[in-house]
Structures are given as C-alpha cells and as structure tokens.
C-alpha atoms as a PDB file:
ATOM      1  CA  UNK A   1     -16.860   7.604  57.007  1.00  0.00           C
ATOM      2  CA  UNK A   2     -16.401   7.947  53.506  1.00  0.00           C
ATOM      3  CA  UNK A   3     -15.178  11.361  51.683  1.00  0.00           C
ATOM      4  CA  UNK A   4     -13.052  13.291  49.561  1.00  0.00           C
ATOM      5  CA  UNK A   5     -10.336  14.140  52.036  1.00  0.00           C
ATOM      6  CA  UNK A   6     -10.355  10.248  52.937  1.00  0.00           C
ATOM      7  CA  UNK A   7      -9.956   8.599  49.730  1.00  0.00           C
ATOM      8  CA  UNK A   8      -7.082   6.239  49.075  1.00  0.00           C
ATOM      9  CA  UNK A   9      -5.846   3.740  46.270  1.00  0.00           C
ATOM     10  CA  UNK A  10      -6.644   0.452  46.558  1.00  0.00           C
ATOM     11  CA  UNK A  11      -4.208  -2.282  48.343  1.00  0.00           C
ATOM     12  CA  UNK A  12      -1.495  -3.313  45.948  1.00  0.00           C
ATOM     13  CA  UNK A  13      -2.426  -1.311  42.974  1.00  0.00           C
ATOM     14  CA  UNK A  14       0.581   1.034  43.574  1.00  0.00           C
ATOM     15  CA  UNK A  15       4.262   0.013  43.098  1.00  0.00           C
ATOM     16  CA  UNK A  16       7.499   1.407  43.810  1.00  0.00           C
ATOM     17  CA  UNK A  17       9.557   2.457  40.904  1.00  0.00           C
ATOM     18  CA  UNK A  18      12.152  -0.252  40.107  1.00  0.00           C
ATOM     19  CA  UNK A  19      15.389   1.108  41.011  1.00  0.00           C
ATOM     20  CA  UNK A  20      18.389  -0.645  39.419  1.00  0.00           C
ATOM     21  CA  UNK A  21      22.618  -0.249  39.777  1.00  0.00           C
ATOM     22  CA  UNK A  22      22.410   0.716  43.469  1.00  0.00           C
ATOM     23  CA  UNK A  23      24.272  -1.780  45.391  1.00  0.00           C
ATOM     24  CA  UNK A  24      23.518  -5.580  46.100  1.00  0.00           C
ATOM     25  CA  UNK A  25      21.826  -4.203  49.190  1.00  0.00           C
ATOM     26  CA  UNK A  26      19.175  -2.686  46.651  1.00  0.00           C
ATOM     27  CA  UNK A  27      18.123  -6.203  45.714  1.00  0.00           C
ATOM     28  CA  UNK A  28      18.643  -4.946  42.382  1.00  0.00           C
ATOM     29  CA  UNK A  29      22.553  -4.373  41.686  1.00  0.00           C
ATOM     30  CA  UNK A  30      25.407  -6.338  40.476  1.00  0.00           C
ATOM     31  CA  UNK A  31      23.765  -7.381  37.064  1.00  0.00           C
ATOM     32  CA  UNK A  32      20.895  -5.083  37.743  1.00  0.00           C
ATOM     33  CA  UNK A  33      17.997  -7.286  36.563  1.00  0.00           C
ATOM     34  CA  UNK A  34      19.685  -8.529  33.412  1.00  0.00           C
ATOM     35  CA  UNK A  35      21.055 -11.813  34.282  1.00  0.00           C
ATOM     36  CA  UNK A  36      24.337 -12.850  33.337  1.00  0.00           C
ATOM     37  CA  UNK A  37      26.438 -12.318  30.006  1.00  0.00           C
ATOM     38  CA  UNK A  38      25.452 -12.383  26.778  1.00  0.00           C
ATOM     39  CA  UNK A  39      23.811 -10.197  24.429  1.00  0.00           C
ATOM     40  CA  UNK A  40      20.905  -9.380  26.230  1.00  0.00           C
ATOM     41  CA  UNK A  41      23.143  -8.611  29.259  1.00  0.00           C
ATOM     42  CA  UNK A  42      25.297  -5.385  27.177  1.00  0.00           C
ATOM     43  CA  UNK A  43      24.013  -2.367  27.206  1.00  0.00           C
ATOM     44  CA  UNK A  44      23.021  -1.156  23.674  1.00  0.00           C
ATOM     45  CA  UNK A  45      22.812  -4.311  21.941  1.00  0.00           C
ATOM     46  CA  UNK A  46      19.410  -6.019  23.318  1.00  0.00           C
ATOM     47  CA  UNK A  47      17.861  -5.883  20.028  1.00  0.00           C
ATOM     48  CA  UNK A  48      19.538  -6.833  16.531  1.00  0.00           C
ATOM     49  CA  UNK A  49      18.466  -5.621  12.735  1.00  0.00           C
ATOM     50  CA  UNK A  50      15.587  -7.040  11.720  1.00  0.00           C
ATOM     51  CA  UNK A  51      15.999 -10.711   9.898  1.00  0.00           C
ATOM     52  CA  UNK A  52      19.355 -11.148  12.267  1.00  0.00           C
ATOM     53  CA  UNK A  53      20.030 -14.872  13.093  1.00  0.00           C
ATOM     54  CA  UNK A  54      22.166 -14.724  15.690  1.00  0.00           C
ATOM     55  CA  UNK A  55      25.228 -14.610  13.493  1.00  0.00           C
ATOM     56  CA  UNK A  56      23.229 -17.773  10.822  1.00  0.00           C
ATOM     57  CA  UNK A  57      22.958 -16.433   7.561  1.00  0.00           C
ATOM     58  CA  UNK A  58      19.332 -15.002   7.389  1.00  0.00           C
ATOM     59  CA  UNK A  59      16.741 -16.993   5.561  1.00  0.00           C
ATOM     60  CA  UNK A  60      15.813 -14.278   3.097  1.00  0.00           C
ATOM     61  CA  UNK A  61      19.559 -14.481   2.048  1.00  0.00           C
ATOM     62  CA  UNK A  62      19.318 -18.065   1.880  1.00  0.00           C
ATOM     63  CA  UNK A  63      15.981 -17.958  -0.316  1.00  0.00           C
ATOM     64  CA  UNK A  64      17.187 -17.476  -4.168  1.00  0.00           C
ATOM     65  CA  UNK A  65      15.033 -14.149  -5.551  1.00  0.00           C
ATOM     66  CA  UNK A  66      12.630 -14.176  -8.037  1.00  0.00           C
ATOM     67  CA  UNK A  67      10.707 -12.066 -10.658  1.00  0.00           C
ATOM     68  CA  UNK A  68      11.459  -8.980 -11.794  1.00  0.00           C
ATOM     69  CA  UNK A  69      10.588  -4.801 -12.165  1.00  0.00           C
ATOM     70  CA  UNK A  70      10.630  -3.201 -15.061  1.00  0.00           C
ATOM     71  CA  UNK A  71      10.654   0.010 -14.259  1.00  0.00           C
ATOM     72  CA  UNK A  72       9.599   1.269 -17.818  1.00  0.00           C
ATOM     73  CA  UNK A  73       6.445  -0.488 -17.291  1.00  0.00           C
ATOM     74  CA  UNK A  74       3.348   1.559 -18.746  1.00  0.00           C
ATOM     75  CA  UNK A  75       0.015   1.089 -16.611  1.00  0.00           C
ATOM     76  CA  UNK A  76      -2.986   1.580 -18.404  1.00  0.00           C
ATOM     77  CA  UNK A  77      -6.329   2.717 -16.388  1.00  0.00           C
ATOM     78  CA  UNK A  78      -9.336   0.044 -18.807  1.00  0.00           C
ATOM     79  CA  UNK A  79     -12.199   1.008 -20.146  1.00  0.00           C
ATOM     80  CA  UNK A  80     -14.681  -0.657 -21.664  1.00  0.00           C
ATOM     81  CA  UNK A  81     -16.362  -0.031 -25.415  1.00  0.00           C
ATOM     82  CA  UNK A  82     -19.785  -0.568 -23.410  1.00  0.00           C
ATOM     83  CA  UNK A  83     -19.486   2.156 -20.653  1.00  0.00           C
ATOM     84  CA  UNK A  84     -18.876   5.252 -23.412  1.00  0.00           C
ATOM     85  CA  UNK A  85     -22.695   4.720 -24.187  1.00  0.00           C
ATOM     86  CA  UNK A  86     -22.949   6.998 -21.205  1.00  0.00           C
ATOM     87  CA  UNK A  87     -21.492   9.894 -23.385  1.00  0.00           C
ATOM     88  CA  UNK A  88     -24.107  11.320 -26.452  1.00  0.00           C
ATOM     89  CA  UNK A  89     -23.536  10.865 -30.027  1.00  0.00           C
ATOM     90  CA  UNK A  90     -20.684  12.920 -31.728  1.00  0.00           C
ATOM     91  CA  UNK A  91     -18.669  14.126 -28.516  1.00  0.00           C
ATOM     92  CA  UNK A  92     -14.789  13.478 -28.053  1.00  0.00           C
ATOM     93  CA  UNK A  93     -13.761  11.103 -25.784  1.00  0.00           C
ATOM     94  CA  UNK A  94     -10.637  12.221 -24.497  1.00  0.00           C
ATOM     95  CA  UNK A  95      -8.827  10.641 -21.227  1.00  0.00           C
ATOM     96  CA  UNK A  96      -9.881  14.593 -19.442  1.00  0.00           C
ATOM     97  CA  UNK A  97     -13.586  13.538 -20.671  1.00  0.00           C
ATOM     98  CA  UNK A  98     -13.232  10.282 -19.361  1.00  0.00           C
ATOM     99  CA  UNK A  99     -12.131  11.128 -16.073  1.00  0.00           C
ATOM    100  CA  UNK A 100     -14.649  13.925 -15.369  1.00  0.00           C
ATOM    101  CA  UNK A 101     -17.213  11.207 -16.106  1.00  0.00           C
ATOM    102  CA  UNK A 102     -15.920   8.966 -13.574  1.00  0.00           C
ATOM    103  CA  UNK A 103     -14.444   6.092 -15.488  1.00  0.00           C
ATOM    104  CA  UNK A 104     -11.327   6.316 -14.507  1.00  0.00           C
ATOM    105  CA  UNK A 105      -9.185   7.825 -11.404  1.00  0.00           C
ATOM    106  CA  UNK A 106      -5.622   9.569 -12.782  1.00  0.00           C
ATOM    107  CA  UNK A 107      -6.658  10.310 -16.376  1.00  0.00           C
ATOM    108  CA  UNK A 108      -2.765   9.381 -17.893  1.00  0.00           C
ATOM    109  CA  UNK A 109      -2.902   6.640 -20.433  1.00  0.00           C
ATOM    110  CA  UNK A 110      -6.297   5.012 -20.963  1.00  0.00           C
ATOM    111  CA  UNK A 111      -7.028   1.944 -22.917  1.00  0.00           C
ATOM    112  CA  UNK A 112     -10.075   0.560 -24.239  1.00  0.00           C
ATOM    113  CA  UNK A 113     -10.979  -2.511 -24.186  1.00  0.00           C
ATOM    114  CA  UNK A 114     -14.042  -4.203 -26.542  1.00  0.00           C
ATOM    115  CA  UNK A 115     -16.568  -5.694 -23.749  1.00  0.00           C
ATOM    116  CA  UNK A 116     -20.011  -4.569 -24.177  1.00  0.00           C
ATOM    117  CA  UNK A 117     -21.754  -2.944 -27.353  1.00  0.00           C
ATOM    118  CA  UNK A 118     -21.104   1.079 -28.748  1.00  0.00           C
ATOM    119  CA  UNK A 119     -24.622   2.459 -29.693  1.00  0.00           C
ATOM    120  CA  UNK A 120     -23.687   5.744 -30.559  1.00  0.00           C
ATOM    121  CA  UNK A 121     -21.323   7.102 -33.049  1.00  0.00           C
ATOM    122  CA  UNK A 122     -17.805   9.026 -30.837  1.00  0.00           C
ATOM    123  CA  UNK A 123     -14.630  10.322 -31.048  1.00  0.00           C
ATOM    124  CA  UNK A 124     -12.113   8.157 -28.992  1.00  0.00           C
ATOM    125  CA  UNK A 125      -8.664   9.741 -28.510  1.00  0.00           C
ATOM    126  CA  UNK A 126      -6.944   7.560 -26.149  1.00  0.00           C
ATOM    127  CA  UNK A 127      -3.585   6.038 -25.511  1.00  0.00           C
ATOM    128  CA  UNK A 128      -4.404   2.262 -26.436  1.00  0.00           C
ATOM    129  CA  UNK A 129      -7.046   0.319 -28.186  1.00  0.00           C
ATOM    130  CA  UNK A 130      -7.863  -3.534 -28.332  1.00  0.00           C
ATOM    131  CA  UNK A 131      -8.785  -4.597 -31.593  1.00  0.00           C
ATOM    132  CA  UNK A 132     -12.276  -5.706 -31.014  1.00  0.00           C
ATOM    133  CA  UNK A 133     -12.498  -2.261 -29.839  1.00  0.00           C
ATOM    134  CA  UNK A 134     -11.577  -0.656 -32.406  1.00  0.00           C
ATOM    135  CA  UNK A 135     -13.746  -2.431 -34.487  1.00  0.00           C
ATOM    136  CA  UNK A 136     -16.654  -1.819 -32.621  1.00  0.00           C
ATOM    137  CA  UNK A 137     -16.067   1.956 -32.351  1.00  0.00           C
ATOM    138  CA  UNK A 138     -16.033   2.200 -36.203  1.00  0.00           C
ATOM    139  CA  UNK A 139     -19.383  -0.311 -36.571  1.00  0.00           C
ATOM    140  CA  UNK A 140     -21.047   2.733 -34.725  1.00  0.00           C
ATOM    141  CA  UNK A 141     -19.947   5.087 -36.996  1.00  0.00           C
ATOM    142  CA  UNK A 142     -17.078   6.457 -34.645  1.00  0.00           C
ATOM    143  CA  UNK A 143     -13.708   7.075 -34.616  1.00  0.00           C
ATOM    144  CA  UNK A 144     -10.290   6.448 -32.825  1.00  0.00           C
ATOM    145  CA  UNK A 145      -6.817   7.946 -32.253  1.00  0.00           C
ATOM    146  CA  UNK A 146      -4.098   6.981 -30.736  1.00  0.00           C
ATOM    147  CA  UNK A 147      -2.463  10.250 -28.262  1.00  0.00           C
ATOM    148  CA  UNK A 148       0.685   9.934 -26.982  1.00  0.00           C
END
C-alpha cells in the first residue's frame, strides 16, 4: 500500500556525506582524498592566478604587444547631410536637436558627414563637418558652425 506516511527515496539516490581527515579506518584519512604531494595536495594552493604556467613564463608575456590608446581620442557620434531633411526649413540643428530627434544616442560631439542630398535650407551647429558636407549644407541655402 502506497501513501504519504510510506513514501521513501529511491535506492541509491541518497549518499552519505564524504567525511575526510578521520583516521585510515575512515577510508578517507592519511592524504584525505588528495593523493600524494604536489600542488594540488597543499592546502590553499589548488588553484594558481590566471595565465600561470606552472612556473613557464606565461604566453601573453611571451607574445610582444601591439597597438596603442590614445587616451585623448575624440569620438564623434555621424550623421549624415541626408537624414536632417527630417527637420523643416530654417530650424537650428544643434547636437540637443539632434538627439531629441533620434539621430544620435549621447548628444557630445556630432559630426556630419555628406551622404545623401539637403533639400531644405538649416542651421547646423555641430562639432565637425566633412567637406562635401559642408558644401552641400550651403547649396541648400544653409549654414554651419563649428561649437566647441
């Protein structure tokens, strides 16, 4: 008969807890479980620094390095000429505008680039301009400035 007050775990699925450093007579003393010597065997030291060799000089020591950077490095957020059609005629582009708009994520220095075709005649104050974009700006009737 099968019930609540009856129920037991299945055959094998439950283990003693492994008991180490009680005695040879444990079956688990002497070296308790961790073989013999080495580094392995100490307590403390069973795992090294990451990229240790075993005492061989690590490969990414051995590996010359390469590149460089610049931590003055300006990042520009691009747009291009073609996407400020979305803006009407006469309004100032600035990188606040631009980034209310959607065209670009952390409105800090802008550039824009010359892809596409300006229908509309706009402001642009900005951080950075190509030259084709510039060009094109002022073809619409526009106008850019540079803002630190």
């Amino acid at each position: 008969m099968i019930g609540l007050d009856n129920l037991k775990p299945a055959k094998g699925s439950k283990h003693r807890k492994k008991i180490v450093g009680r005695g040879v007579g444990s079956g688990h003393g002497r070296t308790s479980t961790r073989g013999s010597k080495g580094q392995k065997a100490r307590s403390g030291d069973g795992s090294k620094k990451i990229g240790f060799e075993g005492g061989q000089m690590p490969i990414f020591r051995r590996i010359p390095k390469r590149g460089f950077n610049n931590p003055f490095r300006k990042e520009y957020e691009i747009v291009n000429v073609e996407s400020l059609n979305k803006f009407d005629a006469g309004v100032e582009v600035t990188p606040q505008v631009l980034k209310e708009a959607g065209l670009t994520g952390k409105a800090k220095l802008v550039k824009i680039l010359g892809v596409g075709d300006l229908k509309k005649a706009l402001t642009v104050k900005v951080a950075a301009f190509s030259k084709s974009a510039i060009e094109k700006i002022n073809a619409a009737g526009g106008k850019t400035e540079i803002i630190k």
